[in-house]
Protein backbone atom coordinates (compact mmCIF):
# COMPACT_ATOMS: atom_id res chain seq x y z
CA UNK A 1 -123.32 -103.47 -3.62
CA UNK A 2 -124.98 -106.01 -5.27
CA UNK A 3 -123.48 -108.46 -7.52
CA UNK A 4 -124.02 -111.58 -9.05
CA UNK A 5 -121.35 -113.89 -10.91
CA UNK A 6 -121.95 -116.36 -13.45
CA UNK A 7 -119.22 -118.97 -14.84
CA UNK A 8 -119.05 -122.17 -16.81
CA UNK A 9 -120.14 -125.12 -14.87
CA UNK A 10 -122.43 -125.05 -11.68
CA UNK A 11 -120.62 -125.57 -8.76
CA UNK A 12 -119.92 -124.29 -5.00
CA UNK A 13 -116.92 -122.45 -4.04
CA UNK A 14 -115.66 -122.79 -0.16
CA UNK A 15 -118.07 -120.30 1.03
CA UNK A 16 -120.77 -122.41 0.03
CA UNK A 17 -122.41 -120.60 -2.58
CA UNK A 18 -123.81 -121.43 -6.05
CA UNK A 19 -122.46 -120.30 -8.85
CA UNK A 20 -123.45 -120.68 -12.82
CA UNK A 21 -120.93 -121.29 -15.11
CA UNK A 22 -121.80 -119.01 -18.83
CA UNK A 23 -118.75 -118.65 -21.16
CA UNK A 24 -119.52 -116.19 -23.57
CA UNK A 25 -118.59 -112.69 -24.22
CA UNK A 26 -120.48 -108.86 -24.38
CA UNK A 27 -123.46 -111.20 -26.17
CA UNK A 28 -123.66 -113.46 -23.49
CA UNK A 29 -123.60 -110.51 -20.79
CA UNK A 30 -126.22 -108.71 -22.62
CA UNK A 31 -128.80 -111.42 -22.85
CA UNK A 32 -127.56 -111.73 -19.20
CA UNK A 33 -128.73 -107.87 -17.96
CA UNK A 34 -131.80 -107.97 -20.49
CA UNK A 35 -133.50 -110.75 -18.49
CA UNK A 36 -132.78 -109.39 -15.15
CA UNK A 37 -134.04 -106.25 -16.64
CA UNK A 38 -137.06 -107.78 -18.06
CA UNK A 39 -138.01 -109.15 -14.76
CA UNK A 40 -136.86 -106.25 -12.34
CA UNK A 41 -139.82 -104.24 -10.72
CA UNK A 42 -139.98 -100.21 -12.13
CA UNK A 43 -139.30 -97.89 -9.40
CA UNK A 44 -141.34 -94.60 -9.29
CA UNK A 45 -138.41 -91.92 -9.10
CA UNK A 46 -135.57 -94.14 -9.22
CA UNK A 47 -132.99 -94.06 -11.94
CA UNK A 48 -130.97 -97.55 -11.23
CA UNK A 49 -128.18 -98.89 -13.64
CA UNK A 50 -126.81 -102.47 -14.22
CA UNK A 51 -123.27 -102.41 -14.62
CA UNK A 52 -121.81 -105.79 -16.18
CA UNK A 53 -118.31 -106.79 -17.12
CA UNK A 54 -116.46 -109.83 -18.16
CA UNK A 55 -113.17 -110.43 -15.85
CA UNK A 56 -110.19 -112.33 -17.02
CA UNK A 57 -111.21 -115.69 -16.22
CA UNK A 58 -114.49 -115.18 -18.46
CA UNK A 59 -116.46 -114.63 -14.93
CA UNK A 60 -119.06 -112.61 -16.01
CA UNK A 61 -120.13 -109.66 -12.90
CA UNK A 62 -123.23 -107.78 -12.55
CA UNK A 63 -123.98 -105.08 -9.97
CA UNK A 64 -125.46 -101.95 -8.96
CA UNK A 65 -122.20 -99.95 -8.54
CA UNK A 66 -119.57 -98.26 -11.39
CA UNK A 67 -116.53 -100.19 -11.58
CA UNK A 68 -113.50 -99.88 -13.51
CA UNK A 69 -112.30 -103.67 -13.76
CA UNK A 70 -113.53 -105.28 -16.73
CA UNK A 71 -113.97 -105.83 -20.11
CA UNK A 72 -117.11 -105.03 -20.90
CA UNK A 73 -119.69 -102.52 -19.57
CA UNK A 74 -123.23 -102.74 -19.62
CA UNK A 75 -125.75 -100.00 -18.79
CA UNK A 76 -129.51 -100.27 -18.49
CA UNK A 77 -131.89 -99.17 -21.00
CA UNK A 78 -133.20 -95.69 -20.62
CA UNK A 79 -136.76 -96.18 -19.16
CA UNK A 80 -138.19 -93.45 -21.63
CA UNK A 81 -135.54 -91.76 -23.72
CA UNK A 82 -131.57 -92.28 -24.11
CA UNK A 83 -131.88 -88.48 -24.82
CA UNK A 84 -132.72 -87.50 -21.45
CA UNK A 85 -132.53 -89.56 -17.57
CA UNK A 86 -135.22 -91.12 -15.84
CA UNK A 87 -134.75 -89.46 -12.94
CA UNK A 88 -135.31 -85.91 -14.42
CA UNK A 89 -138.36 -87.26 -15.93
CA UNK A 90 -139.87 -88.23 -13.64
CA UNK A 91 -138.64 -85.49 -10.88
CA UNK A 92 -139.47 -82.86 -13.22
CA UNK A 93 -143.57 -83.99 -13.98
CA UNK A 94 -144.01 -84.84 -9.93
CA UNK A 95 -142.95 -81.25 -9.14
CA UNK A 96 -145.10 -79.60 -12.07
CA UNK A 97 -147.59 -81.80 -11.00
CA UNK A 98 -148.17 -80.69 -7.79
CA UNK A 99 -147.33 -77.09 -8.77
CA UNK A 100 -150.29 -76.96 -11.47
CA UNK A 101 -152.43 -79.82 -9.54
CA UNK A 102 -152.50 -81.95 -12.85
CA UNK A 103 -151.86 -86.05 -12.13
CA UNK A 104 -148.52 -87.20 -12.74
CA UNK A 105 -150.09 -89.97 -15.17
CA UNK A 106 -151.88 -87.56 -17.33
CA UNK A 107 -148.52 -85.43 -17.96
CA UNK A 108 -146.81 -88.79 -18.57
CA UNK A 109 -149.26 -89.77 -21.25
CA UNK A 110 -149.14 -86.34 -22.79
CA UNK A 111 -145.27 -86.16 -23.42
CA UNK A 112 -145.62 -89.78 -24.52
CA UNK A 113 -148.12 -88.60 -27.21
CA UNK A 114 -146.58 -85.59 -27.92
CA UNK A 115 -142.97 -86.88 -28.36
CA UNK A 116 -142.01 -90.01 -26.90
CA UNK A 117 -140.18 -88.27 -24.17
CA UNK A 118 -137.57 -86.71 -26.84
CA UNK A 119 -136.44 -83.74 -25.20
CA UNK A 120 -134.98 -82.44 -28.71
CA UNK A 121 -138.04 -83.51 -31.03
CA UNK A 122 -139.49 -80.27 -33.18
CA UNK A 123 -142.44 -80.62 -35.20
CA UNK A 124 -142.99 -79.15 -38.45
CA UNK A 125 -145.22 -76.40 -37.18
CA UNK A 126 -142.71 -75.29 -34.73
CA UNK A 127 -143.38 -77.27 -31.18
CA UNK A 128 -140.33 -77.85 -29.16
CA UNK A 129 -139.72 -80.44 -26.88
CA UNK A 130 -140.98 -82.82 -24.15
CA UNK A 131 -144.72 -81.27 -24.09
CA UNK A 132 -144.26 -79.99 -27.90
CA UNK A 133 -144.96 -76.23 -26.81
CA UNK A 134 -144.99 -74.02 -29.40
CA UNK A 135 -142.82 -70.43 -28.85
CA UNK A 136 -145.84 -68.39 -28.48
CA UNK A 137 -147.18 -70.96 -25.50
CA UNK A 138 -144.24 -71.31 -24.11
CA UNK A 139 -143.95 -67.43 -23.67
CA UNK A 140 -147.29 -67.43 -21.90
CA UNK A 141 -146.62 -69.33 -19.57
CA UNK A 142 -143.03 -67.75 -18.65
CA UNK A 143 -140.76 -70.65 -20.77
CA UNK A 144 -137.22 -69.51 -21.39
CA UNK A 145 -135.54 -72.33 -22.56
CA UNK A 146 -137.56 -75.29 -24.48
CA UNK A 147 -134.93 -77.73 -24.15
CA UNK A 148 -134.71 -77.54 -20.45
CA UNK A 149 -136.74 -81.13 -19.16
CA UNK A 150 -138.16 -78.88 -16.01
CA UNK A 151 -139.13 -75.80 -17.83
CA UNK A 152 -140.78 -77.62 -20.73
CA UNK A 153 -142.63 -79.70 -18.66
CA UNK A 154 -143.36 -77.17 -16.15
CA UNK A 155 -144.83 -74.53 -19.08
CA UNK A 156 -146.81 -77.93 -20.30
CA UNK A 157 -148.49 -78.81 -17.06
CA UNK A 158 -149.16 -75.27 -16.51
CA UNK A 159 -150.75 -74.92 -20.30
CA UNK A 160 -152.95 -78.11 -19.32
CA UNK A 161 -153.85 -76.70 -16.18
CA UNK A 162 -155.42 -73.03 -18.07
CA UNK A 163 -157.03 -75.29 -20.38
CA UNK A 164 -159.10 -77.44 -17.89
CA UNK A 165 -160.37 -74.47 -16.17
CA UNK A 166 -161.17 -72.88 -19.69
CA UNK A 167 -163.31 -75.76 -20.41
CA UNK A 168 -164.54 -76.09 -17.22
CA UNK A 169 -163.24 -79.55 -16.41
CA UNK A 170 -163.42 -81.40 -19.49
CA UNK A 171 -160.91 -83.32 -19.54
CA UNK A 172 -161.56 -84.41 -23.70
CA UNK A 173 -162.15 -80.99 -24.46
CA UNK A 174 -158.78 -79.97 -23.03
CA UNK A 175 -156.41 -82.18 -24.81
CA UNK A 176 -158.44 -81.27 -28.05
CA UNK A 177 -157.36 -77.94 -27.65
CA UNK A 178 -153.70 -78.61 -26.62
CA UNK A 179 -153.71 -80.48 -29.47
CA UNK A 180 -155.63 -78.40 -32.07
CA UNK A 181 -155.77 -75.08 -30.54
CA UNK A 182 -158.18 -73.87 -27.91
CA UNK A 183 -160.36 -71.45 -30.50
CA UNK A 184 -160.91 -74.41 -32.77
CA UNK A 185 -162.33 -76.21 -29.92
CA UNK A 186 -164.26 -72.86 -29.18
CA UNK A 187 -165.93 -73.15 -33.16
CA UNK A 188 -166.94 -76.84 -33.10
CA UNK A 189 -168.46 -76.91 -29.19
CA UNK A 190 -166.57 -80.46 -28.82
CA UNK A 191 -163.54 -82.04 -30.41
CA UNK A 192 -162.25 -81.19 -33.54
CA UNK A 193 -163.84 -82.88 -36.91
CA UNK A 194 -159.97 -84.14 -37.44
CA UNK A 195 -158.64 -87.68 -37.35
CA UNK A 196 -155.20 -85.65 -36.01
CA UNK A 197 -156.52 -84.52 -32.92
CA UNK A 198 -159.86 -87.10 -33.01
CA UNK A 199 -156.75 -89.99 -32.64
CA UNK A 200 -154.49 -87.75 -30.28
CA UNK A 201 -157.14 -87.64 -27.88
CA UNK A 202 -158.48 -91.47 -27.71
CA UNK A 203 -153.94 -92.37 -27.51
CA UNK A 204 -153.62 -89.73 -24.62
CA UNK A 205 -156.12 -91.52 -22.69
CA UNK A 206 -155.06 -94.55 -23.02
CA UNK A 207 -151.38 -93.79 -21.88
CA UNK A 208 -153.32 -92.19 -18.80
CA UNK A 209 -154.96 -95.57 -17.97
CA UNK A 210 -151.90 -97.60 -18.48
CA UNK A 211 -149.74 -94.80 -16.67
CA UNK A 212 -152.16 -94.52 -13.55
CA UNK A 213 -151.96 -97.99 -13.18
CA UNK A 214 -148.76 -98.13 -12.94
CA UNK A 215 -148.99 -96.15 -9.82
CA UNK A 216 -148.76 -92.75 -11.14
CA UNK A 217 -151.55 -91.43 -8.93
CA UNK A 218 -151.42 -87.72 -7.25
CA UNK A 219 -153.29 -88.10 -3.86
CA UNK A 220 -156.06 -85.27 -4.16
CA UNK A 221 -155.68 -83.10 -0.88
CA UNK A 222 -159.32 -81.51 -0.11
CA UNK A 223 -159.21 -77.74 0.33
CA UNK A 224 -161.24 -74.78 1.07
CA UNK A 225 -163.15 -74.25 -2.39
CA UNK A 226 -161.47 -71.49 -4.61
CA UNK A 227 -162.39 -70.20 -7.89
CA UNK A 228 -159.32 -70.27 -9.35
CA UNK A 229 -158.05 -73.42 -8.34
CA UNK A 230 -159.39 -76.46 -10.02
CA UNK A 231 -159.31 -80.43 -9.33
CA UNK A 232 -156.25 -82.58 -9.74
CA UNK A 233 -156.94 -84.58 -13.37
C-alpha cells in the first residue's frame, strides 16, 4: 500500500522521515489528490483509485487501498466517463480490436466523437450508446443489448471493420459513412457535401493522432493474404 501523509509543520518523526504539515479539510485534500493526479503517468488498462481521508489529528492520508478510517474519501476522476469504468473501456475496445483487426486508437477516437464515452447517450435519430449504433446496425452485426460497454463496442468495431473493406481501405471514406450512412457515401464518390459529417471526420482523426500517441498502437501481425481479411487501421 502506498500512502503518503501530510500535516502542519515540516518536521521528522523518529523514523526519520519527512513529513508536511497542511491543515485544512475535504478542500485541502482535494487540491491534494488533483495534483498528484495531474502529474501521475496514464496506465494503458489500468483502472487505479486515490483514496484520501482526513484522521483525527487533521493528518491528511492518501493511498492506493480502500479504507474505512477517516473522514473524508476521495476517489479519482473517471479517465473517460463517471458513467462507465476505465477498465471496461479500455478492456472492452482491446478485445474488439483484435477481434475485428481495427487499432485500439481509432475505436477510441470514434466513441470519443460519437459520445464522449457515455454509455447511456441517445441521439435524436435513434443511436444508442458508446459507438452511437443505431437498432438496425446493431442487429446486423448480432447486438443484443446497446447498453452493454462490450457489445456496443464490439457491434461498433465490427461495423468499422465492414465498412473499410466496403471502401476498400479508405479510411476517410469509412467514417463518412459511419457517420452519414454508407449509400450516401455511395452517391457523392467521396465524403458527404455536409459540414455534419465533413467536421465528424477531420475530429475523428484527430482523436486518432492524439490517441495513437498515447500508445494506443495494435502491433500488425503479417499473415498469409486473405480476401476477406483486411489491414489493422
Amino acid at each position: 500500500m502506498n500512502t503518503i501523509d501530510l500535516h502542519n509543520n515540516p518536521y521528522s518523526d523518529d523514523s526519520g522521515r519527512r513529513t508536511v504539515s497542511l491543515k485544512g479539510s475535504a478542500r485541502l485534500l482535494a487540491y491534494v489528490v488533483g495534483i498528484l493526479m495531474a502529474t501521475s503517468v496514464p496506465c494503458v488498462l489500468a483502472d487505479p483509485q486515490i483514496y484520501g481521508y482526513v484522521g483525527p489529528m487533521g493528518l491528511v492520508n492518501l493511498t492506493n487501498v480502500p479504507t474505512d478510517e477517516g473522514v473524508t474519501v476521495v476517489r479519482r476522476k473517471a479517465r473517460y466517463h463517471r458513467g462507465v469504468g476505465d477498465l471496461e473501456i479500455e478492456q472492452a475496445v482491446s478485445r474488439a480490436a483484435q477481434q475485428h483487426r481495427v487499432q485500439p486508437a481509432l475505436l477510441l477516437a470514434i466513441i470519443k466523437a460519437e459520445s464522449s464515452f457515455n454509455p447511456t447517450v441517445v441521439s435524436k435519430a435513434g443511436a444508442v450508446g458508446l459507438m452511437q449504433l443505431i437498432p438496425e446496425t446493431a442487429m446486423r452485426h448480432g447486438v443484443r443489448n446497446l447498453y452493454d460497454t462490450n457489445e456496443n463496442i464490439t457491434g461498433g468495431a465490427k461495423h468499422l471493420r465492414y465498412l473499410l473493406d466496403r471502401f476498400h481501405g479508405n479510411l476517410r471514406l469509412a467514417l463518412a459513412a459511419y457517420n452519414a450512412g454508407e449509400r450516401k457515401v455511395d452517391r457523392y464518390g467521396q465524403i458527404p457535401p455536409y459540414k455534419e459529417t465533413q467536421d465528424y471526420v477531420k475530429k475523428v482523426l484527430v482523436y486518432y493522432s492524439s490517441y495513437k500517441k498515447d500508445g494506443w498502437i495494435m502491433p500488425v501481425v503479417k499473415t498469409a493474404p486473405s480476401m476477406h481479411e483486411g489491414r489493422a487501421y
